[in-house]
PDB file of N, CA and C in Angstrom:
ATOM      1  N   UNK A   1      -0.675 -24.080  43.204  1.00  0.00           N
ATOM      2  CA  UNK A   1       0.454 -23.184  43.156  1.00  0.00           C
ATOM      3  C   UNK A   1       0.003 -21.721  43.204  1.00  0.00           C
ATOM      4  N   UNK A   2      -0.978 -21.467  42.594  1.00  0.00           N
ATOM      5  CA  UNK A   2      -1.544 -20.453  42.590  1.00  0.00           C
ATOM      6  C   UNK A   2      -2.109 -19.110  43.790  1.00  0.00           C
ATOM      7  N   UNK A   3      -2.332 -20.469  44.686  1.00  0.00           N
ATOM      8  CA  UNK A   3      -2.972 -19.870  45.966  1.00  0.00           C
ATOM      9  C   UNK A   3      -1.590 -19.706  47.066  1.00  0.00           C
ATOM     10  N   UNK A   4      -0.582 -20.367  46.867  1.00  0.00           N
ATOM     11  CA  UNK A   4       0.200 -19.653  47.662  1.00  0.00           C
ATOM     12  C   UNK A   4       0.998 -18.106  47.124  1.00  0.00           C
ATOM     13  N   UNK A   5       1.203 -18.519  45.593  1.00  0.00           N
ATOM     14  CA  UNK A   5       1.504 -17.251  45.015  1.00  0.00           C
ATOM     15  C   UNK A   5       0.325 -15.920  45.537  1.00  0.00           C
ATOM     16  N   UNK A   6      -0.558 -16.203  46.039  1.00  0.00           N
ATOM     17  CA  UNK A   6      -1.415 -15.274  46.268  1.00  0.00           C
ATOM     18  C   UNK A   6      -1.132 -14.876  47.941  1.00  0.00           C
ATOM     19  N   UNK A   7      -1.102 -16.135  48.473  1.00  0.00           N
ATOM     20  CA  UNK A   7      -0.713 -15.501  50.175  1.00  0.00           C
ATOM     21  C   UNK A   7       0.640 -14.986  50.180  1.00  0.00           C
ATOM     22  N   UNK A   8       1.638 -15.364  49.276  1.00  0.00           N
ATOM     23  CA  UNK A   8       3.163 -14.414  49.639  1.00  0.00           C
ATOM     24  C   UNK A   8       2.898 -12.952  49.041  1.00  0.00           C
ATOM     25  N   UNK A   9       1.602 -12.618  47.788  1.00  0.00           N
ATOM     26  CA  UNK A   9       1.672 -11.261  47.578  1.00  0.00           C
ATOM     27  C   UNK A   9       1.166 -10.521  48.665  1.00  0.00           C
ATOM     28  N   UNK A  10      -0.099 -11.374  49.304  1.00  0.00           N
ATOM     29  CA  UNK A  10      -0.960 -10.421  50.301  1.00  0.00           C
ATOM     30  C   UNK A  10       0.096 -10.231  51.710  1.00  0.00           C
ATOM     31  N   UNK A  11       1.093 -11.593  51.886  1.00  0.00           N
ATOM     32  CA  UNK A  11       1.986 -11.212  53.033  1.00  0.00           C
ATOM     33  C   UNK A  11       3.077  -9.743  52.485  1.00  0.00           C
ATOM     34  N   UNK A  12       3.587  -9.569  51.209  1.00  0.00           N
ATOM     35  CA  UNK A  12       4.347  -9.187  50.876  1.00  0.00           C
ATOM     36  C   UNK A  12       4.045  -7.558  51.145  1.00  0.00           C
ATOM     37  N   UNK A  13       2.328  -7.076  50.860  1.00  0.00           N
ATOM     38  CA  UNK A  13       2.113  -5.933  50.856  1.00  0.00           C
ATOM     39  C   UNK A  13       1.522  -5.772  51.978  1.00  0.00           C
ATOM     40  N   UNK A  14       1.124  -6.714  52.954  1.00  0.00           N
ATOM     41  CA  UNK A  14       0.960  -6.552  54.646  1.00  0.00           C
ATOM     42  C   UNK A  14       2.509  -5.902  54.717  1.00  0.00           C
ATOM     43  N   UNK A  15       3.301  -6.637  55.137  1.00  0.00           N
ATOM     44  CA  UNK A  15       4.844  -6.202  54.899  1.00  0.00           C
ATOM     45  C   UNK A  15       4.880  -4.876  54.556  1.00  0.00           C
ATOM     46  N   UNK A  16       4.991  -4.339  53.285  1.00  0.00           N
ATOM     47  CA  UNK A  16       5.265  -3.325  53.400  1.00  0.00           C
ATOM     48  C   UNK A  16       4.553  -2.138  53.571  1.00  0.00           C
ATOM     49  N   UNK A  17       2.896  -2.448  53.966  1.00  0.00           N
ATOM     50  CA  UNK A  17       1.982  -1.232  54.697  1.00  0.00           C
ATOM     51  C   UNK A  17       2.912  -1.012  55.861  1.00  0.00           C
ATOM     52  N   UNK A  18       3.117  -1.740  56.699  1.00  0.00           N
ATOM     53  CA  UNK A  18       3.733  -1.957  58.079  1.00  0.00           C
ATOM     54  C   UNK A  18       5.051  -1.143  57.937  1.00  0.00           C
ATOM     55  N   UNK A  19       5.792  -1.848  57.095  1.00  0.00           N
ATOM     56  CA  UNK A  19       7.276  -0.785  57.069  1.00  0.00           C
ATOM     57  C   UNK A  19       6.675   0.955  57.002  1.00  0.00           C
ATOM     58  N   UNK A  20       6.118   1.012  55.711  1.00  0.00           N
ATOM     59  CA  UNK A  20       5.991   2.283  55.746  1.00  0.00           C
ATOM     60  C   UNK A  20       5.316   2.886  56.575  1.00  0.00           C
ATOM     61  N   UNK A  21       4.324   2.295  57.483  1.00  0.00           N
ATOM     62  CA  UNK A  21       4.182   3.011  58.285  1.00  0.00           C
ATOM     63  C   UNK A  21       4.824   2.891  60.021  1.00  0.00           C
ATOM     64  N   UNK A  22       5.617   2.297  59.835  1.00  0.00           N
ATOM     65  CA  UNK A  22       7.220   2.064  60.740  1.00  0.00           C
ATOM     66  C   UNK A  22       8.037   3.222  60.395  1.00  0.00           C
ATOM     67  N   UNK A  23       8.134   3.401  58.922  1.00  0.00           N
ATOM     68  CA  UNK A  23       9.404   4.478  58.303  1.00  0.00           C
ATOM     69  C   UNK A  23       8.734   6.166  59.024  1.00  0.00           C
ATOM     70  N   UNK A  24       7.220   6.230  58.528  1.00  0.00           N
ATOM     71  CA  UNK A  24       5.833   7.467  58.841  1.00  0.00           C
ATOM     72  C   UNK A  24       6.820   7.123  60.345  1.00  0.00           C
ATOM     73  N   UNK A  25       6.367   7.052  61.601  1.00  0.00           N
ATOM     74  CA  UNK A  25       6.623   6.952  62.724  1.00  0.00           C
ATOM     75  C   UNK A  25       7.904   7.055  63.196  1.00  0.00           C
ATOM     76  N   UNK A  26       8.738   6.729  62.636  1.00  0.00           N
ATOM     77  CA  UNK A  26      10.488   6.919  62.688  1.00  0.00           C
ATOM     78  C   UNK A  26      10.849   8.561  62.638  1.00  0.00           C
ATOM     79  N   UNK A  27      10.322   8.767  61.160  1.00  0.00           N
ATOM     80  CA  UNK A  27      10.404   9.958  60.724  1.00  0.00           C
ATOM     81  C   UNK A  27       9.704  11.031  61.527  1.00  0.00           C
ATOM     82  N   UNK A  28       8.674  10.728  62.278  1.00  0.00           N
ATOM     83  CA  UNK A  28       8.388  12.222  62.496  1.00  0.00           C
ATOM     84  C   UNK A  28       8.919  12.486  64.326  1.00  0.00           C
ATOM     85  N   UNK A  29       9.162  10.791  64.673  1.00  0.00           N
ATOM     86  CA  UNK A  29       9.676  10.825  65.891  1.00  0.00           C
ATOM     87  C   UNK A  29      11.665  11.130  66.382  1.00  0.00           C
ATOM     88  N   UNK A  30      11.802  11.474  65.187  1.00  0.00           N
ATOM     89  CA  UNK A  30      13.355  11.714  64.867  1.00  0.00           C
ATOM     90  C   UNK A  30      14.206  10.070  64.909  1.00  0.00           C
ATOM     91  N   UNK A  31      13.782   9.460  64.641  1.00  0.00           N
ATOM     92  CA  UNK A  31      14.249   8.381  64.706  1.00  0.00           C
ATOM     93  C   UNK A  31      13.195   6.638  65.663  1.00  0.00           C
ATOM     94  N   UNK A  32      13.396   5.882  65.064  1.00  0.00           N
ATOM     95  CA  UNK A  32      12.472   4.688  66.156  1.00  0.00           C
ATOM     96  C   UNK A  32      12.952   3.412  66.522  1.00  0.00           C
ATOM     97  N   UNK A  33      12.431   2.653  67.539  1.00  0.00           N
ATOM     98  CA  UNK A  33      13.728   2.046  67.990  1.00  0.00           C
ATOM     99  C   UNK A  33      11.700   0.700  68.271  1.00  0.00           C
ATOM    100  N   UNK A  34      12.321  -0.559  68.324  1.00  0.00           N
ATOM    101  CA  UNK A  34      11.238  -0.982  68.203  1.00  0.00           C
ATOM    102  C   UNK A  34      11.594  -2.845  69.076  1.00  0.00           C
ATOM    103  N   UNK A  35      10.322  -3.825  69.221  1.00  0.00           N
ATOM    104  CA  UNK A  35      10.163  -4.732  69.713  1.00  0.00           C
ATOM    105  C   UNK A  35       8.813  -5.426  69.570  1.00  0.00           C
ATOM    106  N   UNK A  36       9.137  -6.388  69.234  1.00  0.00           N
ATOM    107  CA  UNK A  36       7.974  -7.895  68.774  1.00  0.00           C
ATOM    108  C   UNK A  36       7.545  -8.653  69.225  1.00  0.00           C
ATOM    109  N   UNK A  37       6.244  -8.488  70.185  1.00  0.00           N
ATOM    110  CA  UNK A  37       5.841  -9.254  70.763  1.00  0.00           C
ATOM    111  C   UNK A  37       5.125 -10.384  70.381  1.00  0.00           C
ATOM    112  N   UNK A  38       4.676 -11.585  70.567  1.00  0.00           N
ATOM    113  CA  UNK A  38       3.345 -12.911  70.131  1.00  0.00           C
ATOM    114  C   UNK A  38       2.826 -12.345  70.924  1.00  0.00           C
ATOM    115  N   UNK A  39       1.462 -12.142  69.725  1.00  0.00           N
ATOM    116  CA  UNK A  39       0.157 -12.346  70.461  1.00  0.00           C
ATOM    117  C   UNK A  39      -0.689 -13.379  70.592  1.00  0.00           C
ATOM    118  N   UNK A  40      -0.182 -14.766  70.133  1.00  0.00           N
ATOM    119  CA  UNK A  40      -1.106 -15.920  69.875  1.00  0.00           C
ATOM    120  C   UNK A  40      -1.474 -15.914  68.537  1.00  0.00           C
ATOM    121  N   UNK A  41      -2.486 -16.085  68.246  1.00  0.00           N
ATOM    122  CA  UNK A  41      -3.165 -16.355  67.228  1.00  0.00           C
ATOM    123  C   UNK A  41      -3.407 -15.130  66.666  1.00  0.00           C
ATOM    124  N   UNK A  42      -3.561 -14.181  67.449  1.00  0.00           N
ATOM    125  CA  UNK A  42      -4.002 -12.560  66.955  1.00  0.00           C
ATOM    126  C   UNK A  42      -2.568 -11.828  65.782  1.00  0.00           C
ATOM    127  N   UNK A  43      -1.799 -12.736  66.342  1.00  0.00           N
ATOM    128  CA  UNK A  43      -0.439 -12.372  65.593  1.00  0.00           C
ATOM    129  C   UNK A  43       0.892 -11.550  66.493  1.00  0.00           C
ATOM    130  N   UNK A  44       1.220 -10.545  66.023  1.00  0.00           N
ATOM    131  CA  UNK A  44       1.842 -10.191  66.529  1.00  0.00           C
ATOM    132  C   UNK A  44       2.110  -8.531  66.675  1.00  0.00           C
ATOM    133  N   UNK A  45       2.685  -7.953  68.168  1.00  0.00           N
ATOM    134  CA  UNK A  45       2.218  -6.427  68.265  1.00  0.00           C
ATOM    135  C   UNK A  45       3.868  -5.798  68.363  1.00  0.00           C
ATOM    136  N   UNK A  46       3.797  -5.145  67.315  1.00  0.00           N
ATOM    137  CA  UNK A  46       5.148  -3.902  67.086  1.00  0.00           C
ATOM    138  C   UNK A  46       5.103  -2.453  67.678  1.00  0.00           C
ATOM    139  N   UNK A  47       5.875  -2.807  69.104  1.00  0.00           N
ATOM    140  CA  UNK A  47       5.760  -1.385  69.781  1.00  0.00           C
ATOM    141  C   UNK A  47       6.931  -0.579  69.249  1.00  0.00           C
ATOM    142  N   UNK A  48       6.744   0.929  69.100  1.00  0.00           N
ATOM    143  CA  UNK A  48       7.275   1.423  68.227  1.00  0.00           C
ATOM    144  C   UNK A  48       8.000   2.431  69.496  1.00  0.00           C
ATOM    145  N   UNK A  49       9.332   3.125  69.725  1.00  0.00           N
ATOM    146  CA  UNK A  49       9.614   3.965  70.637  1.00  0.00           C
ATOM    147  C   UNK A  49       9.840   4.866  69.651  1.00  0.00           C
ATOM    148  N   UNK A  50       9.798   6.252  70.094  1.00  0.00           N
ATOM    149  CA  UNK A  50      11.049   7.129  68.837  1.00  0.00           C
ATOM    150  C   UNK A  50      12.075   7.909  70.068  1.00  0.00           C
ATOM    151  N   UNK A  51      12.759   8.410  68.806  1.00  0.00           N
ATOM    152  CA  UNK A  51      13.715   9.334  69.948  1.00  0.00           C
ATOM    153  C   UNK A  51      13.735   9.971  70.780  1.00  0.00           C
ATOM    154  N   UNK A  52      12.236  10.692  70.235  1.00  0.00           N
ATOM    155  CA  UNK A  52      11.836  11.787  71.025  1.00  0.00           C
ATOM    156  C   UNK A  52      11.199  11.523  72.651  1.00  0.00           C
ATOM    157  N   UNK A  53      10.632   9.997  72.545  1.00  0.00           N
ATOM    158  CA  UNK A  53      10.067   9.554  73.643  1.00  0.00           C
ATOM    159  C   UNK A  53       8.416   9.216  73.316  1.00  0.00           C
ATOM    160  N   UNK A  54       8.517   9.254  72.023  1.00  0.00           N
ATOM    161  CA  UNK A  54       6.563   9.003  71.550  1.00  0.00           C
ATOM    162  C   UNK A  54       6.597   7.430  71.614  1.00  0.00           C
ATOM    163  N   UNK A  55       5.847   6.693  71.502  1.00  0.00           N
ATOM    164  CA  UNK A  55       5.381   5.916  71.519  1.00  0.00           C
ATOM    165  C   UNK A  55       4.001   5.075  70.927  1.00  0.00           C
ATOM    166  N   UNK A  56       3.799   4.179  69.778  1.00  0.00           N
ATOM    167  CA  UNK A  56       2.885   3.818  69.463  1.00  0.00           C
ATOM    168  C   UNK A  56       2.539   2.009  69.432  1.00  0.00           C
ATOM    169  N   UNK A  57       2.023   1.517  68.777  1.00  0.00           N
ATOM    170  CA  UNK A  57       2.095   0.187  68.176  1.00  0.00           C
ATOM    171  C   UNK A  57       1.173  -0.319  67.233  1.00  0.00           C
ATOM    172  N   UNK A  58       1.435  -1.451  66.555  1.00  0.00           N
ATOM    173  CA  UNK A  58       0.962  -2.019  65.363  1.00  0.00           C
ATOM    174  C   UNK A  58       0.536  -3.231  65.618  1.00  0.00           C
ATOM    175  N   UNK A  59       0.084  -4.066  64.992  1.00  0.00           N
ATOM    176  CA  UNK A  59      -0.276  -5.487  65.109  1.00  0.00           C
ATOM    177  C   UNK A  59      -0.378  -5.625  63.984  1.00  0.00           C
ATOM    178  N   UNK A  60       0.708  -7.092  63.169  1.00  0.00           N
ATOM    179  CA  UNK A  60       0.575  -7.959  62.049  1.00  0.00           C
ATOM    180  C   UNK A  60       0.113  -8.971  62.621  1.00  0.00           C
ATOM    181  N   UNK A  61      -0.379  -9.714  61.415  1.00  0.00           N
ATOM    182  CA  UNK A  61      -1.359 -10.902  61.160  1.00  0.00           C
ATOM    183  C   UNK A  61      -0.168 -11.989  62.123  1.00  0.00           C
ATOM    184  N   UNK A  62       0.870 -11.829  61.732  1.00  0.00           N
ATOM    185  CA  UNK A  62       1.982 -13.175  62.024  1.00  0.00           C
ATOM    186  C   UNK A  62       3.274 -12.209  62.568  1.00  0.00           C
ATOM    187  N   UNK A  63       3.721 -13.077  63.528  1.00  0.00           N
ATOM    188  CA  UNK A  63       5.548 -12.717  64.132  1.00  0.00           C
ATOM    189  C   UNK A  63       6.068 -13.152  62.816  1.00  0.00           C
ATOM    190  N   UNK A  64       6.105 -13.436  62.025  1.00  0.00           N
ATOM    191  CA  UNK A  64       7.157 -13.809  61.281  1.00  0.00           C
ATOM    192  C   UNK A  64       7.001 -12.417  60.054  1.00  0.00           C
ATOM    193  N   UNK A  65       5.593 -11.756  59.847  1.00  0.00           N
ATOM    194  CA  UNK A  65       5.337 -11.073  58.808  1.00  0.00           C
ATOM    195  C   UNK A  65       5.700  -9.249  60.082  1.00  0.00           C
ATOM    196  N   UNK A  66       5.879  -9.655  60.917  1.00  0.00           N
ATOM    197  CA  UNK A  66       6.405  -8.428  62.141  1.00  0.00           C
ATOM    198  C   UNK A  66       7.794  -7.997  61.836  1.00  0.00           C
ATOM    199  N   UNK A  67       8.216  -9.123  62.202  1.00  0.00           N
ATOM    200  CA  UNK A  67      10.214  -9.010  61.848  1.00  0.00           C
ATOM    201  C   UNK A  67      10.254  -8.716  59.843  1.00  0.00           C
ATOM    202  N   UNK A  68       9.800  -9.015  59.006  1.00  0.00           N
ATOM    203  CA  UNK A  68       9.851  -9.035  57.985  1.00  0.00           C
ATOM    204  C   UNK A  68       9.869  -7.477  57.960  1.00  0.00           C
ATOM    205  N   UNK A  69       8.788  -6.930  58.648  1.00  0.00           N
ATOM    206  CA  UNK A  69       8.378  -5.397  58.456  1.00  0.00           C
ATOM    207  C   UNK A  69       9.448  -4.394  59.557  1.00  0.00           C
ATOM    208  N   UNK A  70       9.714  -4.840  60.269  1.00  0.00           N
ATOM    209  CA  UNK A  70      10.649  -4.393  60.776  1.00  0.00           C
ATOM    210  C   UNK A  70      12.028  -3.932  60.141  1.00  0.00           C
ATOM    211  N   UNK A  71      12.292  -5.593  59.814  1.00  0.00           N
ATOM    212  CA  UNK A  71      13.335  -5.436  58.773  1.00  0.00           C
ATOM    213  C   UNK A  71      13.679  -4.612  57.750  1.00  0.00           C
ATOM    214  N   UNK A  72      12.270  -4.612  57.129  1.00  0.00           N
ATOM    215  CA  UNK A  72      12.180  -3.688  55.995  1.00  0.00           C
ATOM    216  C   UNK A  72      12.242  -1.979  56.289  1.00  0.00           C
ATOM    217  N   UNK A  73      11.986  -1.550  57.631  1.00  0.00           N
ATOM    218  CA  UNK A  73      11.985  -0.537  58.093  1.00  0.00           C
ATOM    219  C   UNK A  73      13.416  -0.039  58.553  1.00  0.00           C
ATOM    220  N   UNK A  74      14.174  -1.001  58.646  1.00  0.00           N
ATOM    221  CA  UNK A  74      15.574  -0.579  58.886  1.00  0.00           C
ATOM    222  C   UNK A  74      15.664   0.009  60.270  1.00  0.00           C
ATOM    223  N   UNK A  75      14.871  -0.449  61.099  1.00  0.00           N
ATOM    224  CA  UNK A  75      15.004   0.175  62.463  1.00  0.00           C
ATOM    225  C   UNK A  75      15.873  -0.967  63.592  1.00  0.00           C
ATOM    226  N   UNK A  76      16.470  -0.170  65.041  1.00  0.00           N
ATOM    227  CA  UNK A  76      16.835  -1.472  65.481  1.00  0.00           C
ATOM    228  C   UNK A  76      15.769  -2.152  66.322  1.00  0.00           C
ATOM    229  N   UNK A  77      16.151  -3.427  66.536  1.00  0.00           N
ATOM    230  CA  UNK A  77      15.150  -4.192  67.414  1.00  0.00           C
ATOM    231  C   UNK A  77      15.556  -4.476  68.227  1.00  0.00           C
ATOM    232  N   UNK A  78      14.628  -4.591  69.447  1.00  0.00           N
ATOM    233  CA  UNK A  78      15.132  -5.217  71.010  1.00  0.00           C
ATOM    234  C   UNK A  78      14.336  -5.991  71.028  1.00  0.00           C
ATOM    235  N   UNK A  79      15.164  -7.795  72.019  1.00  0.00           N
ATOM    236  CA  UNK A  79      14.306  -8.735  71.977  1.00  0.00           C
ATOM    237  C   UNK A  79      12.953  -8.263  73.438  1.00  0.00           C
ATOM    238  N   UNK A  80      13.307  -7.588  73.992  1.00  0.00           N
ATOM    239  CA  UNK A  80      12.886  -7.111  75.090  1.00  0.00           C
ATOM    240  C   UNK A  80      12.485  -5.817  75.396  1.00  0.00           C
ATOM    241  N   UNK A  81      11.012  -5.545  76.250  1.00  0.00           N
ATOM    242  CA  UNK A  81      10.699  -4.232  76.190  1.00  0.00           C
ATOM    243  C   UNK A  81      11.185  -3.478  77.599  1.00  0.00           C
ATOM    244  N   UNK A  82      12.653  -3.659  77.862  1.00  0.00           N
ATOM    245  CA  UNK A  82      12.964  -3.282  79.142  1.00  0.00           C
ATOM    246  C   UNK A  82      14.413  -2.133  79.621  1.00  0.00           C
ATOM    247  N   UNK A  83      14.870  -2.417  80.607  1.00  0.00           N
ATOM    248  CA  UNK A  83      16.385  -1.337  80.498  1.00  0.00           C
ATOM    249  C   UNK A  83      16.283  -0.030  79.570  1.00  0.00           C
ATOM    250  N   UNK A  84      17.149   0.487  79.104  1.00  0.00           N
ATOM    251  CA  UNK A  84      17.530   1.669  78.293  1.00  0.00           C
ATOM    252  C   UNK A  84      16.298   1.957  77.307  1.00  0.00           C
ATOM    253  N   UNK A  85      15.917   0.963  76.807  1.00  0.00           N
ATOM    254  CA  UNK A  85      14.885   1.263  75.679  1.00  0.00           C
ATOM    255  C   UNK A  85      13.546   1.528  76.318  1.00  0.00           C
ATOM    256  N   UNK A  86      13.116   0.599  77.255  1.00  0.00           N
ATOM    257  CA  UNK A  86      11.486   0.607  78.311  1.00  0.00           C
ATOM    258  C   UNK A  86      11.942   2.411  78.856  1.00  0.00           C
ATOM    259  N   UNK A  87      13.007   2.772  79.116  1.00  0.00           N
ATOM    260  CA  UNK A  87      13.247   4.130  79.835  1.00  0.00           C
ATOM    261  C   UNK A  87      13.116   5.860  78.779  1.00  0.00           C
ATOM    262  N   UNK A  88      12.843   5.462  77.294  1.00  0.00           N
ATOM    263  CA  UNK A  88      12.911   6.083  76.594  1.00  0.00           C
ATOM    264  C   UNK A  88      11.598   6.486  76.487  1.00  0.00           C
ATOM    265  N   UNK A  89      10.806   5.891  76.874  1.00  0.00           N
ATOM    266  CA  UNK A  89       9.248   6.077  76.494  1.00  0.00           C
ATOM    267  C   UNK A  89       8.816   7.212  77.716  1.00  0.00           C
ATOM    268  N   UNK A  90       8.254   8.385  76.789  1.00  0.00           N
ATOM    269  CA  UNK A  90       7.851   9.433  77.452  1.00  0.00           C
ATOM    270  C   UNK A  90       5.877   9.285  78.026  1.00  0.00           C
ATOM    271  N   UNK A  91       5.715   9.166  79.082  1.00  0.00           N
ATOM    272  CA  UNK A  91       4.032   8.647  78.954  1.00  0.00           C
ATOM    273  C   UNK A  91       3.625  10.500  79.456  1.00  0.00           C
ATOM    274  N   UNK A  92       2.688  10.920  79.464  1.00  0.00           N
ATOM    275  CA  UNK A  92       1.938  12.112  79.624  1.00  0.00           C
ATOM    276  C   UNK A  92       0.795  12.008  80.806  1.00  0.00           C
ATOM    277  N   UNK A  93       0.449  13.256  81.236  1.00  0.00           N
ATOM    278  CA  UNK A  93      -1.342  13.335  82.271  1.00  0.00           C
ATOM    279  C   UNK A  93      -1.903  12.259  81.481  1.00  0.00           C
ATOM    280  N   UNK A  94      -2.130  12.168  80.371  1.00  0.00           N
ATOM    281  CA  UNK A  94      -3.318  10.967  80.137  1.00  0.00           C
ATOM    282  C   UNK A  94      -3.265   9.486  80.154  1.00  0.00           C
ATOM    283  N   UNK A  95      -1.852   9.251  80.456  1.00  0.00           N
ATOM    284  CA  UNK A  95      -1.301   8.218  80.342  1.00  0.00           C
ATOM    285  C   UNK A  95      -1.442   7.919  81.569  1.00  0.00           C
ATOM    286  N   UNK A  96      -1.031   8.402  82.924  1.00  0.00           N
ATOM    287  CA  UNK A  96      -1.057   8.515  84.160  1.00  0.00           C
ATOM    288  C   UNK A  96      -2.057   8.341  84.847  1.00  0.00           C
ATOM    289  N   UNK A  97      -3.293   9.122  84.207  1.00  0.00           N
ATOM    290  CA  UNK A  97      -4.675   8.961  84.805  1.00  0.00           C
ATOM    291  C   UNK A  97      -4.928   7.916  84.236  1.00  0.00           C
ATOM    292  N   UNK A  98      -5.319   7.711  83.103  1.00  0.00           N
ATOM    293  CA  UNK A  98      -5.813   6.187  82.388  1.00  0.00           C
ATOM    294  C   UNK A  98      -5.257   5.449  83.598  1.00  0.00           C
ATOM    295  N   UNK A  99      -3.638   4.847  83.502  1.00  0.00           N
ATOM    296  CA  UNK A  99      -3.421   3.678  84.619  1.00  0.00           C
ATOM    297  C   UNK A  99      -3.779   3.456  85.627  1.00  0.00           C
ATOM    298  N   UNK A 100      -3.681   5.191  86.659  1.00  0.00           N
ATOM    299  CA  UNK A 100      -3.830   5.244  88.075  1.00  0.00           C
ATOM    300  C   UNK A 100      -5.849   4.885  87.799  1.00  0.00           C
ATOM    301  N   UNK A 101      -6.739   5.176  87.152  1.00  0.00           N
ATOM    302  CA  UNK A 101      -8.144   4.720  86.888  1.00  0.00           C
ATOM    303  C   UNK A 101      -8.363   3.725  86.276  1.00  0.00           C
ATOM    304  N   UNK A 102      -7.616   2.675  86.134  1.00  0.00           N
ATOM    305  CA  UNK A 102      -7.832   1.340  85.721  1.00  0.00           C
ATOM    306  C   UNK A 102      -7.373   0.503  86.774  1.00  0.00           C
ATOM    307  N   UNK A 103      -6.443   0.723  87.276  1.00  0.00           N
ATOM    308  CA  UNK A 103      -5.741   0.041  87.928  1.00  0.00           C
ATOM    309  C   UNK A 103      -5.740   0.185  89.734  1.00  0.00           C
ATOM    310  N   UNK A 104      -6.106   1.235  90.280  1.00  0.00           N
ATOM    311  CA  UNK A 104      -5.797   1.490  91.473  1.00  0.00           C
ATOM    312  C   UNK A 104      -7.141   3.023  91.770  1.00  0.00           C
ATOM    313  N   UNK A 105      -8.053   2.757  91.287  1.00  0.00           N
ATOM    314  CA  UNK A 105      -9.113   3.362  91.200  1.00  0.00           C
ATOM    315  C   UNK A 105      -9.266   5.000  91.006  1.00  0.00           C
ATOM    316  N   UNK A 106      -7.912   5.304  90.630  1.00  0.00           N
ATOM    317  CA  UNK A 106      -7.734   6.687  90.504  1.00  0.00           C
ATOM    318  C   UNK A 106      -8.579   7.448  89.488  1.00  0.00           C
ATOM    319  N   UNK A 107      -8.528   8.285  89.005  1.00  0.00           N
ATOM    320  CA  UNK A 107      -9.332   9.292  88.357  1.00  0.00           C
ATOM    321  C   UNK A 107      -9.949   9.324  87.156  1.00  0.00           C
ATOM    322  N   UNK A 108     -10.980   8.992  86.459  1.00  0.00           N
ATOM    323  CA  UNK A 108     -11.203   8.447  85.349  1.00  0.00           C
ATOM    324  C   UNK A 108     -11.000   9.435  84.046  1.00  0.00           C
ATOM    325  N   UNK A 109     -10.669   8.816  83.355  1.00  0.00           N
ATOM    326  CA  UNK A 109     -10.697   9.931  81.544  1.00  0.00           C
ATOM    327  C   UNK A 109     -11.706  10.567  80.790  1.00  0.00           C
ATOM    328  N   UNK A 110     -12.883  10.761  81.808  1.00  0.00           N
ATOM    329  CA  UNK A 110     -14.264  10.910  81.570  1.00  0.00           C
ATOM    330  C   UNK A 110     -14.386  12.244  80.643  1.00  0.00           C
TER     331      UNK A 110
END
């Protein structure tokens, strides 16, 4: 009994590192708007949008300990990273070069 009482505390305060730093990211982006991907076994990755057009992400241990933190963050969720919300995300020069130099041999970030 003991040892699960121990994995719901360590899920509990995974959980809420994650919110708060969901709430950190909300807040300085004037607001954040968010989506939960599986990563397999790696768990799961919380891309974060804000209002402003910033953009970050997170990775919990588990999808199920993702939505928990989400939840707890009070933000909305999309099942999908696409339409209105995929269009909010502001990318920059470094964002641009990175892709166009990974992808299509363009200019590297050297």
């Amino acid at each position: 009994m003991a040892d699960t009482q121990q994995v719901d505390a360590k899920a509990e305060r995974t959980v809420a590192r994650l919110a708060k730093r969901i709430g950190a990211f909300s807040k300085a982006h004037g607001g954040a708007e968010g989506q939960v991907a599986y990563l397999g076994q790696r768990g799961a990755r919380i891309v974060l949008v804000g209002e402003d057009g910033g953009w970050g992400d997170l990775v919990a241990p588990s999808y199920a300990i993702a939505e928990q933190a989400v939840a707890k963050a009070g933000i909305t969720v999309h099942e999908d990273f696409d339409g209105e919300f995929a269009a909010k995300v502001r990318t920059g020069p470094y964002e641009w070069t990175r892709m166009a130099g990974i992808q299509v041999g363009g200019p590297s970030n050297g």
